[in-house]
N, C-alpha and C. Protein backbone atom coordinates (compact mmCIF):
# COMPACT_ATOMS: atom_id res chain seq x y z
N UNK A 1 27.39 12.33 -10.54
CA UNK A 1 26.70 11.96 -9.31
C UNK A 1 25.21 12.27 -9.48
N UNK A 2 24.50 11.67 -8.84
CA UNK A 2 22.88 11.49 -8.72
C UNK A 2 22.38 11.17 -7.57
N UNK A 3 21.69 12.38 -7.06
CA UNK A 3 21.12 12.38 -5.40
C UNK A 3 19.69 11.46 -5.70
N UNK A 4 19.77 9.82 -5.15
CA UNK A 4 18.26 9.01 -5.17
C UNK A 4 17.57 8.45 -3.89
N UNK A 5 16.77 8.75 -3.98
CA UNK A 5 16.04 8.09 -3.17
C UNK A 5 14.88 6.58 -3.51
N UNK A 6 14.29 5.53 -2.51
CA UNK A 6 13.34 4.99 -3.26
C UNK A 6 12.11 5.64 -2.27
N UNK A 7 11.02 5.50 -2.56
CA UNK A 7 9.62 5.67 -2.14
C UNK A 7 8.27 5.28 -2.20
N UNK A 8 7.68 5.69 -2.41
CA UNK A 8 6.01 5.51 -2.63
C UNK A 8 5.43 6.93 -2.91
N UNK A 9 4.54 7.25 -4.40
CA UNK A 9 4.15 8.35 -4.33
C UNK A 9 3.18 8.30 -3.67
N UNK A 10 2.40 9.48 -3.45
CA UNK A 10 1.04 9.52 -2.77
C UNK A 10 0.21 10.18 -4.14
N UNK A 11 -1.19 9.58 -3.88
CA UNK A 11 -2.28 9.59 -4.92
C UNK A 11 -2.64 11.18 -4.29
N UNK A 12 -3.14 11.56 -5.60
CA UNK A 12 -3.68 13.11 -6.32
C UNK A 12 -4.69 13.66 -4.99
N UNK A 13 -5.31 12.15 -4.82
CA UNK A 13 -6.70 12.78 -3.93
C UNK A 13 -5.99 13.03 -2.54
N UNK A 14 -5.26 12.10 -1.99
CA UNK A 14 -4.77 12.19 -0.87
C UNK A 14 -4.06 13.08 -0.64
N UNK A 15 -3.38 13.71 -1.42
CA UNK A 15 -2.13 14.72 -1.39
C UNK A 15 -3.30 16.02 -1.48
N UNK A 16 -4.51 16.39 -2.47
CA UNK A 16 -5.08 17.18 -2.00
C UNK A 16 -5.95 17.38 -0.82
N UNK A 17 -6.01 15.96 -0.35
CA UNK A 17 -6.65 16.35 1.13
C UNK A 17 -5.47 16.67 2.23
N UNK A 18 -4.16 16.83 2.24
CA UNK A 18 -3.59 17.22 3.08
C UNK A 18 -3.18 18.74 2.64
N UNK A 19 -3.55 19.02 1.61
CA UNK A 19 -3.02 20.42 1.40
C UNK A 19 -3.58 21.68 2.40
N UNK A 20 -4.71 21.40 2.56
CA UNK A 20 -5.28 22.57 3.85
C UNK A 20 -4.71 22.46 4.78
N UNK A 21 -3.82 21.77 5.11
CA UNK A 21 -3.02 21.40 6.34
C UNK A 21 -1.84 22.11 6.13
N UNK A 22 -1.77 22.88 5.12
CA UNK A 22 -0.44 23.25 4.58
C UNK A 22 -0.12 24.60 4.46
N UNK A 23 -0.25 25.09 5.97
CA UNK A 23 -0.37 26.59 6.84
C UNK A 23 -0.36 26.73 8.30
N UNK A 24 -0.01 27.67 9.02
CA UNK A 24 0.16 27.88 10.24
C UNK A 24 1.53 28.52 10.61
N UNK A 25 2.42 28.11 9.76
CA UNK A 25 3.82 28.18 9.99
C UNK A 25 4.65 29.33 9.05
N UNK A 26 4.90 30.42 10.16
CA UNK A 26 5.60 31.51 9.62
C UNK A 26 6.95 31.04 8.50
N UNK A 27 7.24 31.04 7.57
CA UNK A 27 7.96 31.08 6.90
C UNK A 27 8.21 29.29 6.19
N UNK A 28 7.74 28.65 6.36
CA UNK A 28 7.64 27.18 6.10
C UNK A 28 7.59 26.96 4.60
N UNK A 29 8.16 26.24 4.17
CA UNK A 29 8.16 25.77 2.75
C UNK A 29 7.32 24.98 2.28
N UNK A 30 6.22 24.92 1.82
CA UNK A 30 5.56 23.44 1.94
C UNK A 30 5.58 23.02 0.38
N UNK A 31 5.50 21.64 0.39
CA UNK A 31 6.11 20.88 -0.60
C UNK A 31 4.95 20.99 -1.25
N UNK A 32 5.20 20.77 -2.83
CA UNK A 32 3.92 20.89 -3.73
C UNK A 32 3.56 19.40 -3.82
N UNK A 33 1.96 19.43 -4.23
CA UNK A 33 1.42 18.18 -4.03
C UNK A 33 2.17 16.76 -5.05
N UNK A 34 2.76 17.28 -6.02
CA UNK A 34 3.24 16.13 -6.84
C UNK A 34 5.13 16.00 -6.45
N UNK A 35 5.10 16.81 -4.84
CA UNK A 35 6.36 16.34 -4.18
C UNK A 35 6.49 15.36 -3.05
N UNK A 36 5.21 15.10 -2.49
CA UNK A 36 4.78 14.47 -1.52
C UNK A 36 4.99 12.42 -1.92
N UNK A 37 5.16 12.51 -1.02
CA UNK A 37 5.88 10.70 -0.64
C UNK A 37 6.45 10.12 0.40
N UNK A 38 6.55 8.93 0.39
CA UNK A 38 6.99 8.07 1.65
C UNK A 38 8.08 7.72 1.31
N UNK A 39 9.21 8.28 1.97
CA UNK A 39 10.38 7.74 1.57
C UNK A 39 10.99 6.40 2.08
N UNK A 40 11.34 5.66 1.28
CA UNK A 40 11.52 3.90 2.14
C UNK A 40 12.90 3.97 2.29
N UNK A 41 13.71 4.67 1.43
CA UNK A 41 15.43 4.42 2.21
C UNK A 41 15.85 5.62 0.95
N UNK A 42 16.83 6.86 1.67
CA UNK A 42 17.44 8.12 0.87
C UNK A 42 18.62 7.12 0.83
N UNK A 43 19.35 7.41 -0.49
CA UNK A 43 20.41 6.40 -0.85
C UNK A 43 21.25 7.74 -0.78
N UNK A 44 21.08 9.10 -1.05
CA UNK A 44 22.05 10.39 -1.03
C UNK A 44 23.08 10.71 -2.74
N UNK A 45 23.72 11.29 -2.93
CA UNK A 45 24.39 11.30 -3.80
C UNK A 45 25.39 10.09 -4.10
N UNK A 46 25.32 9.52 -5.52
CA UNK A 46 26.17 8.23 -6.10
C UNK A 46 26.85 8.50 -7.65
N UNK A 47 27.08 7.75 -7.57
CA UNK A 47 27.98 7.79 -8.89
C UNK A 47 26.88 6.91 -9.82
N UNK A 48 26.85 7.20 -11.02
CA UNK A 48 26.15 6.84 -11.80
C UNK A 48 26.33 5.10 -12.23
N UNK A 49 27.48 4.27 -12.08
CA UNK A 49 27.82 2.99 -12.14
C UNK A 49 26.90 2.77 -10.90
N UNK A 50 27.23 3.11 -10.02
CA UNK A 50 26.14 2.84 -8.96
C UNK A 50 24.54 2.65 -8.77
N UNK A 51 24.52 3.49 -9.45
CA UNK A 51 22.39 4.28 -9.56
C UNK A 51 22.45 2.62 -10.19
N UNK A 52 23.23 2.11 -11.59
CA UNK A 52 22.76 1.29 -12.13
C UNK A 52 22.45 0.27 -11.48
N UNK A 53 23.77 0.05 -10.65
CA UNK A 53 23.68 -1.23 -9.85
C UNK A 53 22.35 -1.66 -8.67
N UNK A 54 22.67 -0.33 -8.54
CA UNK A 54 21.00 -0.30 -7.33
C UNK A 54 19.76 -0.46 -8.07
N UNK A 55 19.99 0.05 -9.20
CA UNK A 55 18.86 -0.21 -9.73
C UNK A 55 17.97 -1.96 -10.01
N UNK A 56 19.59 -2.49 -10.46
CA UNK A 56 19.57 -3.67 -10.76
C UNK A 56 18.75 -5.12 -9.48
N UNK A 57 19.72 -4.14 -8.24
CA UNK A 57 19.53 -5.18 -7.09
C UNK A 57 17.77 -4.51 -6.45
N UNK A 58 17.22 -3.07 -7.33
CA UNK A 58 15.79 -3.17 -6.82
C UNK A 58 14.53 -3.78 -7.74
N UNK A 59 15.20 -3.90 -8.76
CA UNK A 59 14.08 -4.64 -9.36
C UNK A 59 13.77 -6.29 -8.99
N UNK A 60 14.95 -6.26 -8.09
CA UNK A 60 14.43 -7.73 -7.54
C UNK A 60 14.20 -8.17 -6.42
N UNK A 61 13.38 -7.02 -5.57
CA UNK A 61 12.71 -6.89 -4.79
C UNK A 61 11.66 -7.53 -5.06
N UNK A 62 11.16 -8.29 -3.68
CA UNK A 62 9.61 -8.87 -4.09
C UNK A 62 9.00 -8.47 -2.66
N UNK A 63 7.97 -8.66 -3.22
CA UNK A 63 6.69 -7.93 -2.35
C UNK A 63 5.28 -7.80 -2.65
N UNK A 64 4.96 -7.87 -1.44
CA UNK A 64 3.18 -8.26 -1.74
C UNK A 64 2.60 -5.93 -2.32
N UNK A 65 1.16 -6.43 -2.75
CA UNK A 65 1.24 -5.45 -2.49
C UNK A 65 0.31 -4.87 -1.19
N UNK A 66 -0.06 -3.62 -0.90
CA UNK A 66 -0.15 -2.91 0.25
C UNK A 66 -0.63 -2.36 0.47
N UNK A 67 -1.62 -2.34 2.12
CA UNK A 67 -2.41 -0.71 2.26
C UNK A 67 -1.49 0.05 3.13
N UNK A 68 -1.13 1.41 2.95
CA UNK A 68 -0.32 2.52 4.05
C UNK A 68 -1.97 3.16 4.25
N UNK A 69 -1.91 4.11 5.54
CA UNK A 69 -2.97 5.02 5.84
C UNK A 69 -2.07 6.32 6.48
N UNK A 70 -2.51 7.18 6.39
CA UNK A 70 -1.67 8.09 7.04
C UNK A 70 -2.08 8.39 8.55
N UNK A 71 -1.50 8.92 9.42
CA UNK A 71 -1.96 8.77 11.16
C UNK A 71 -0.85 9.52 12.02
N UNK A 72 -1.31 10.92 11.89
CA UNK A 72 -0.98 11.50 13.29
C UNK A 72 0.45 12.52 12.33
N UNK A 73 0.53 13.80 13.02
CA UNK A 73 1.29 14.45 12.41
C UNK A 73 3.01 14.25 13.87
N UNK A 74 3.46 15.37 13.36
CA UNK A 74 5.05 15.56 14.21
C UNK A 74 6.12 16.60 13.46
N UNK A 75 7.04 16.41 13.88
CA UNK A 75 7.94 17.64 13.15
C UNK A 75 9.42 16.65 13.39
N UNK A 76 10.16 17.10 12.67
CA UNK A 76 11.82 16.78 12.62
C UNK A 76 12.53 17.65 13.69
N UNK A 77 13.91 17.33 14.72
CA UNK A 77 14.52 18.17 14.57
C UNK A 77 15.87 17.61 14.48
N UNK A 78 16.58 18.73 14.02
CA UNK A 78 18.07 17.94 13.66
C UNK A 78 19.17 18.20 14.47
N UNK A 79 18.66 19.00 15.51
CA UNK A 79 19.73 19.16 16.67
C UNK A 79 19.91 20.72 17.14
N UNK A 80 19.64 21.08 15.64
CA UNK A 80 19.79 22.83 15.48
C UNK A 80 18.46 23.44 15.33
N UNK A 81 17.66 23.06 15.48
CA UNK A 81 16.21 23.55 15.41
C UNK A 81 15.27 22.46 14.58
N UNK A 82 13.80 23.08 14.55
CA UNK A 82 12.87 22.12 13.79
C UNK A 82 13.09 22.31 12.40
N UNK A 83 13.14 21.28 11.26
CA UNK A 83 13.97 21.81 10.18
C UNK A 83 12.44 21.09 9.71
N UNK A 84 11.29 20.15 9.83
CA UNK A 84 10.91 19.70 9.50
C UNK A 84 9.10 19.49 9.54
N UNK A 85 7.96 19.44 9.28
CA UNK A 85 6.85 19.09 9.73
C UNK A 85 6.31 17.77 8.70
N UNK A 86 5.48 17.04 9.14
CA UNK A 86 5.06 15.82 8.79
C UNK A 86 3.88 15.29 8.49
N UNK A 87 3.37 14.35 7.91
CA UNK A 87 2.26 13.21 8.24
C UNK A 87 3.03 12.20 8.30
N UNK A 88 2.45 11.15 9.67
CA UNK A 88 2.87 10.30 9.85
C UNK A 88 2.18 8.90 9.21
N UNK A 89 2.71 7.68 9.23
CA UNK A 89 2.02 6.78 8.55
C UNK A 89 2.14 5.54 9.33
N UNK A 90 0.85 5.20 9.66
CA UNK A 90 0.71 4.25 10.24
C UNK A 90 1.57 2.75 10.73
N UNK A 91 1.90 2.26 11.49
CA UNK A 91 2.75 1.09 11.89
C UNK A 91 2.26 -0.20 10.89
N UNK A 92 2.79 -0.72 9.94
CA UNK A 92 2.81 -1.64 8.94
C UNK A 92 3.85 -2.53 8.86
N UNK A 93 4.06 -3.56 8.83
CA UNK A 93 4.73 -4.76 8.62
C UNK A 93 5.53 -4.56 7.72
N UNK A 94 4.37 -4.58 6.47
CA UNK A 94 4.62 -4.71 5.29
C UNK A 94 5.35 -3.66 4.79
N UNK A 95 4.95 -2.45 5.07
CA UNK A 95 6.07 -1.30 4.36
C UNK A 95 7.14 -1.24 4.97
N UNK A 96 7.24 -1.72 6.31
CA UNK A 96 8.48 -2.04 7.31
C UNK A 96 9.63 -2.98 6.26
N UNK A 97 8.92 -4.31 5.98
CA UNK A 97 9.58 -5.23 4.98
C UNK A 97 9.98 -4.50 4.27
N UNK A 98 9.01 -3.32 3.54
CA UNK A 98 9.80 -3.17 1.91
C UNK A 98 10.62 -2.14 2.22
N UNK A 99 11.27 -1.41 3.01
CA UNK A 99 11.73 -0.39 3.35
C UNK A 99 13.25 -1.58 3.66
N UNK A 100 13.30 -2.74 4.61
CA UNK A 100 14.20 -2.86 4.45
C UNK A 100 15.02 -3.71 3.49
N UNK A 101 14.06 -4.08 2.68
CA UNK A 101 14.76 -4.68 1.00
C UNK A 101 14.90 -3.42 0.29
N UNK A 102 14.53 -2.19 0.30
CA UNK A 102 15.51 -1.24 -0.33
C UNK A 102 16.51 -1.14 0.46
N UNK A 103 16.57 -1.23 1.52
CA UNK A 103 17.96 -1.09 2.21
C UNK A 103 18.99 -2.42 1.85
N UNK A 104 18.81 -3.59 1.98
CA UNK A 104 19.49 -4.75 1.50
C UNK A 104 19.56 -4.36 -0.07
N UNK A 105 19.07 -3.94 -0.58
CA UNK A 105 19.55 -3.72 -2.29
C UNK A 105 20.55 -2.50 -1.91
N UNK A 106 20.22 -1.64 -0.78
CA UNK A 106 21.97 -0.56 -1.01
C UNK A 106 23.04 -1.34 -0.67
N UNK A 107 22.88 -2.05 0.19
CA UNK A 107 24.22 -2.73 0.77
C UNK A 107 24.71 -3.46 -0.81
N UNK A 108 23.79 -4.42 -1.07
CA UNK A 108 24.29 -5.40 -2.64
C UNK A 108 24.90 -4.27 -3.29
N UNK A 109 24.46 -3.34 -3.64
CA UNK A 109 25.14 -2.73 -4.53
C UNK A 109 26.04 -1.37 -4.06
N UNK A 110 26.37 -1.91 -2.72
CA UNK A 110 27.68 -0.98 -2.39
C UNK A 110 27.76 -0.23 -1.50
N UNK A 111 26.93 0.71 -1.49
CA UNK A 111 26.19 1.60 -0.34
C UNK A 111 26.66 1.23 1.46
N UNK A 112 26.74 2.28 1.55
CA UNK A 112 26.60 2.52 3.72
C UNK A 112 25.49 2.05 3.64
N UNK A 113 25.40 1.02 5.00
CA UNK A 113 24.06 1.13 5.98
C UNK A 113 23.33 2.22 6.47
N UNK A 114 22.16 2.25 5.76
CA UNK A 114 21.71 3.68 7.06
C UNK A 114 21.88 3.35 8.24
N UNK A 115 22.23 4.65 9.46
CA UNK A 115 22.60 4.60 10.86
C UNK A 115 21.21 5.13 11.44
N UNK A 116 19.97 6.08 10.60
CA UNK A 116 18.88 6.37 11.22
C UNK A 116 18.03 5.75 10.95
N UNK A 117 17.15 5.32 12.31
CA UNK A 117 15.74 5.05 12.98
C UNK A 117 14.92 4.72 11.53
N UNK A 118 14.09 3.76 10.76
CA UNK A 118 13.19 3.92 9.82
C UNK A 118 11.85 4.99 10.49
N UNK A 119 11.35 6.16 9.98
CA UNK A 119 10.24 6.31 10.40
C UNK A 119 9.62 6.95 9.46
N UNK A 120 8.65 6.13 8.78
CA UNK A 120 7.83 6.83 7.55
C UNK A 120 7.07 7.75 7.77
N UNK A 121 6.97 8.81 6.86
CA UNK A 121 5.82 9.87 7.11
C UNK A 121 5.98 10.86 5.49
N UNK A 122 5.56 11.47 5.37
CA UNK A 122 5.45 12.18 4.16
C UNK A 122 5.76 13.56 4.49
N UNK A 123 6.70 13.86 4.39
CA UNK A 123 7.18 15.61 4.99
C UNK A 123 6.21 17.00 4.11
N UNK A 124 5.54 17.53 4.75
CA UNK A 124 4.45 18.39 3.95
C UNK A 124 4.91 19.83 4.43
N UNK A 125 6.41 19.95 4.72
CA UNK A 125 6.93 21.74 4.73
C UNK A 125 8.10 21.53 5.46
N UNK A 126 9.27 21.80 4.47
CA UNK A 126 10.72 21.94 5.48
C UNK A 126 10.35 23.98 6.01
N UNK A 127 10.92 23.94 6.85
CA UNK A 127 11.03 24.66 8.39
C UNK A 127 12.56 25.69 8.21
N UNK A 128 12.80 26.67 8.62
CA UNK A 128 13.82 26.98 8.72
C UNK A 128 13.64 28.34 9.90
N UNK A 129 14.35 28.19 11.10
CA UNK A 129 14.33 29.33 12.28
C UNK A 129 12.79 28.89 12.26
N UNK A 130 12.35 28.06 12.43
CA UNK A 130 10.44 27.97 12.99
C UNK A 130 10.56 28.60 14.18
N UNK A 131 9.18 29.17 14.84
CA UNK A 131 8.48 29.08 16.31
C UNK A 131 8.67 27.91 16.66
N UNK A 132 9.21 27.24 17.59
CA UNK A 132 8.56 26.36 18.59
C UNK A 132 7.10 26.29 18.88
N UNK A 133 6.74 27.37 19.22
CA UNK A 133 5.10 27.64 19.21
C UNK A 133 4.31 27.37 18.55
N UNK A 134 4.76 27.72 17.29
CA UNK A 134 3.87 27.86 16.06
C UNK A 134 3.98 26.28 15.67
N UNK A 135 4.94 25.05 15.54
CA UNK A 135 5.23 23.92 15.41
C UNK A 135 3.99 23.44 16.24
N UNK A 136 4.23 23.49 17.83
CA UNK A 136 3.38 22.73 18.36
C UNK A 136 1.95 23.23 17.77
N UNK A 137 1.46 23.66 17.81
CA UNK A 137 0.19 24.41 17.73
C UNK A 137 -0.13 23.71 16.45
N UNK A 138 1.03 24.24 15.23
CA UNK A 138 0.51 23.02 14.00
C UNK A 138 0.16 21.70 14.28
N UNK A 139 1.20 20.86 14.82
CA UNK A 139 1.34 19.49 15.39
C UNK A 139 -0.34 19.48 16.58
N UNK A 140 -0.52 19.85 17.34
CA UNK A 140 -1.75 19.90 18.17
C UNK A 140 -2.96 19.82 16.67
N UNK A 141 -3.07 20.78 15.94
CA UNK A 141 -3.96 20.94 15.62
C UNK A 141 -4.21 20.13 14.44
N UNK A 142 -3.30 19.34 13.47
CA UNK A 142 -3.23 18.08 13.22
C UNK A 142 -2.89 16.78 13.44
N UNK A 143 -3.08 16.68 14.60
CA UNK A 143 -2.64 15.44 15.52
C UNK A 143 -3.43 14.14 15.19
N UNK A 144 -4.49 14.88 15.09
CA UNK A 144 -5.81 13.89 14.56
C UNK A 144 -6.05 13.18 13.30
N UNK A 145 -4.63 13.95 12.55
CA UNK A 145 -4.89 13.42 11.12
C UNK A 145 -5.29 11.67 10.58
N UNK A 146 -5.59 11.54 10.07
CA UNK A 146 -6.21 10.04 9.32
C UNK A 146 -6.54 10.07 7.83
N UNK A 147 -5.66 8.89 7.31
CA UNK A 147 -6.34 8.98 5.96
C UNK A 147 -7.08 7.71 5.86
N UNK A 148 -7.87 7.83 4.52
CA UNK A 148 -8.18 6.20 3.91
C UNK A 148 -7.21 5.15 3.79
N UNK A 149 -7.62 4.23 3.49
CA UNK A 149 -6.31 3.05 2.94
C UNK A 149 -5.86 3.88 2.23
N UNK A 150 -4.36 3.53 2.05
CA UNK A 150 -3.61 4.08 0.58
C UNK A 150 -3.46 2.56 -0.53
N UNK A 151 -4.19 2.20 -0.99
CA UNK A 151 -3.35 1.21 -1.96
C UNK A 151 -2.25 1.56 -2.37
N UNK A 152 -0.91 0.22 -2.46
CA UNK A 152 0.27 0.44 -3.23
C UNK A 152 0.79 -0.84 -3.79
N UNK A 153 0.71 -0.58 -5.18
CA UNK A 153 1.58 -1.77 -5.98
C UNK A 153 2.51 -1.62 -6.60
N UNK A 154 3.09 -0.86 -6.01
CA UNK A 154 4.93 -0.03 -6.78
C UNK A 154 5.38 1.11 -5.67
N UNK A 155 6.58 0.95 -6.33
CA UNK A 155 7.21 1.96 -5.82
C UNK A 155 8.37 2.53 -6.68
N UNK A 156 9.17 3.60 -6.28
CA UNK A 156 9.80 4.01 -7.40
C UNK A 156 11.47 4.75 -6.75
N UNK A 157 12.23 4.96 -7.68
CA UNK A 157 13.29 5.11 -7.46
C UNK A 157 13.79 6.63 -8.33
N UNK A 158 13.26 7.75 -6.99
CA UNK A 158 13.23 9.24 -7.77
C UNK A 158 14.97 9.90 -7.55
N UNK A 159 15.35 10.69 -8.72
CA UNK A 159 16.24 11.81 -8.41
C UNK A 159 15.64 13.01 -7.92
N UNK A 160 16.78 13.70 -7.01
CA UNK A 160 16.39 15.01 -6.51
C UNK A 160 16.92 16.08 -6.69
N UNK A 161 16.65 16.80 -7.31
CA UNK A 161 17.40 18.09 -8.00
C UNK A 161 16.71 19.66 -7.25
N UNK A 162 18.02 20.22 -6.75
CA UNK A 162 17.81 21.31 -6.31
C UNK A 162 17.53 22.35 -7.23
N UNK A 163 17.03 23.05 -6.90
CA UNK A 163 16.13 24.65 -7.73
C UNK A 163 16.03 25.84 -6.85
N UNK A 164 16.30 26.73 -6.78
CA UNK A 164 16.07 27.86 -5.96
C UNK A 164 14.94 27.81 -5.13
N UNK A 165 14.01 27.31 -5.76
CA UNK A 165 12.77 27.30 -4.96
C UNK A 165 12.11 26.09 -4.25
N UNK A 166 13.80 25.16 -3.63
CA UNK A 166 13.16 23.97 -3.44
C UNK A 166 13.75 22.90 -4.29
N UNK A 167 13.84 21.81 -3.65
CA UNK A 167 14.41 20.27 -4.33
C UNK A 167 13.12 19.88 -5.05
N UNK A 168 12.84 19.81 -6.67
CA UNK A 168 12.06 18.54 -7.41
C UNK A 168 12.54 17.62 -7.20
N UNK A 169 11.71 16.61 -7.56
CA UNK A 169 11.93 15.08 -7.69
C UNK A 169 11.53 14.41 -9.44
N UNK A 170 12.00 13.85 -9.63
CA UNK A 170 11.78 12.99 -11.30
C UNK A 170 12.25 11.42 -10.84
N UNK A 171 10.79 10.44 -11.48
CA UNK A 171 11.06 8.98 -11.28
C UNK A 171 11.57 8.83 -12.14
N UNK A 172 12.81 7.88 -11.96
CA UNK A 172 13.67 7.43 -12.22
C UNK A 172 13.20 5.76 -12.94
N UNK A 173 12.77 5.20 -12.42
CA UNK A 173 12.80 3.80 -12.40
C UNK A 173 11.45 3.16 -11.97
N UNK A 174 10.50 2.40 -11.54
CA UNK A 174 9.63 1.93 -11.36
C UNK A 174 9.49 0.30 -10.97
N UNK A 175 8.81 -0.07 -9.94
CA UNK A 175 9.33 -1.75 -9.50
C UNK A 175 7.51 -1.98 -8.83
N UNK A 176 6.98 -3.10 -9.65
CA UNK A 176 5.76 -3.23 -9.10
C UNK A 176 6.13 -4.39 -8.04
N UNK A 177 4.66 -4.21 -6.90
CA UNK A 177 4.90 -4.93 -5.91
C UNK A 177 3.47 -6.52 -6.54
N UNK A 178 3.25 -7.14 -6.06
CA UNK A 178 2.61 -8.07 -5.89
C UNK A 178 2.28 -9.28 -7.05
């Protein structure tokens, strides 16, 4: 089995301009800068006949390519508390489209429908027992966030491997857009 996701990385510069943002929160995990990304559809753990097949039905994805910008922060919760904090990414068509041709390539190649909401953002610290307080106060005080255009002419298809100190990611695969 192989836990994949597809995405969009985020560029060096951008990921270091959100790193000062990456405090406030008692006990928060925050993701290292070459963990940061837009996830377009978590496919979850598969069987390796599978990874192939998905693989197969994403390289034939087509797509222009794209500006994302980033816009406005938020937090996750999963029912049991805030498990999550964010950058959000702007309302786009286009990454809307390509988000759901990775999803039509899970179905082709076997996969559940996702049942949750698409909502892109780049998660910059999973949360565990957070403040409420301390959340909003983060969220208030990056609310304002904005980035530049992001150019994107690919996207990629990462594994996620747990570590004591946190899930890495390793690309897997690679699919240019335009």
């Amino acid at each position: 089995m192989i836990r994949l996701f597809a995405a969009l990385s985020i560029p060096p510069d951008v990921g270091r301009a959100l790193q000062p943002r990456q405090t406030g929160i008692d006990g928060a995990r925050w993701r290292p800068l070459e963990a940061l990304h837009v996830t377009l559809r978590f496919y979850g753990d598969i069987r390796e006949d599978v990874a192939r097949d998905l693989d197969a039905e994403l390289v034939q994805v087509r797509g222009h390519a794209l500006e994302i910008e980033l816009s406005g922060a938020g937090a996750f919760d999963n029912g049991d508390g805030i498990d999550a904090v964010w950058a959000g990414v702007a309302e786009n068509a286009e990454l809307r489209r390509l988000a759901e041709a990775c999803e039509t390539a899970a179905r082709r190649a076997g996969l559940k429908p996702e049942k949750r909401n698409y909502k892109p953002h780049v998660t910059l610290a999973y949360l565990r027992r957070a403040d409420p307080a301390e959340v909003a106060a983060w969220i208030q005080a990056n609310n304002l966030l904005k980035s530049p255009p992001i150019e994107i002419d690919r996207f990629g298809l990462y594994s996620s491997h747990q570590a004591k100190d946190g899930s890495y990611y390793r690309l897997e695969a690679e699919y240019g857009l335009g």
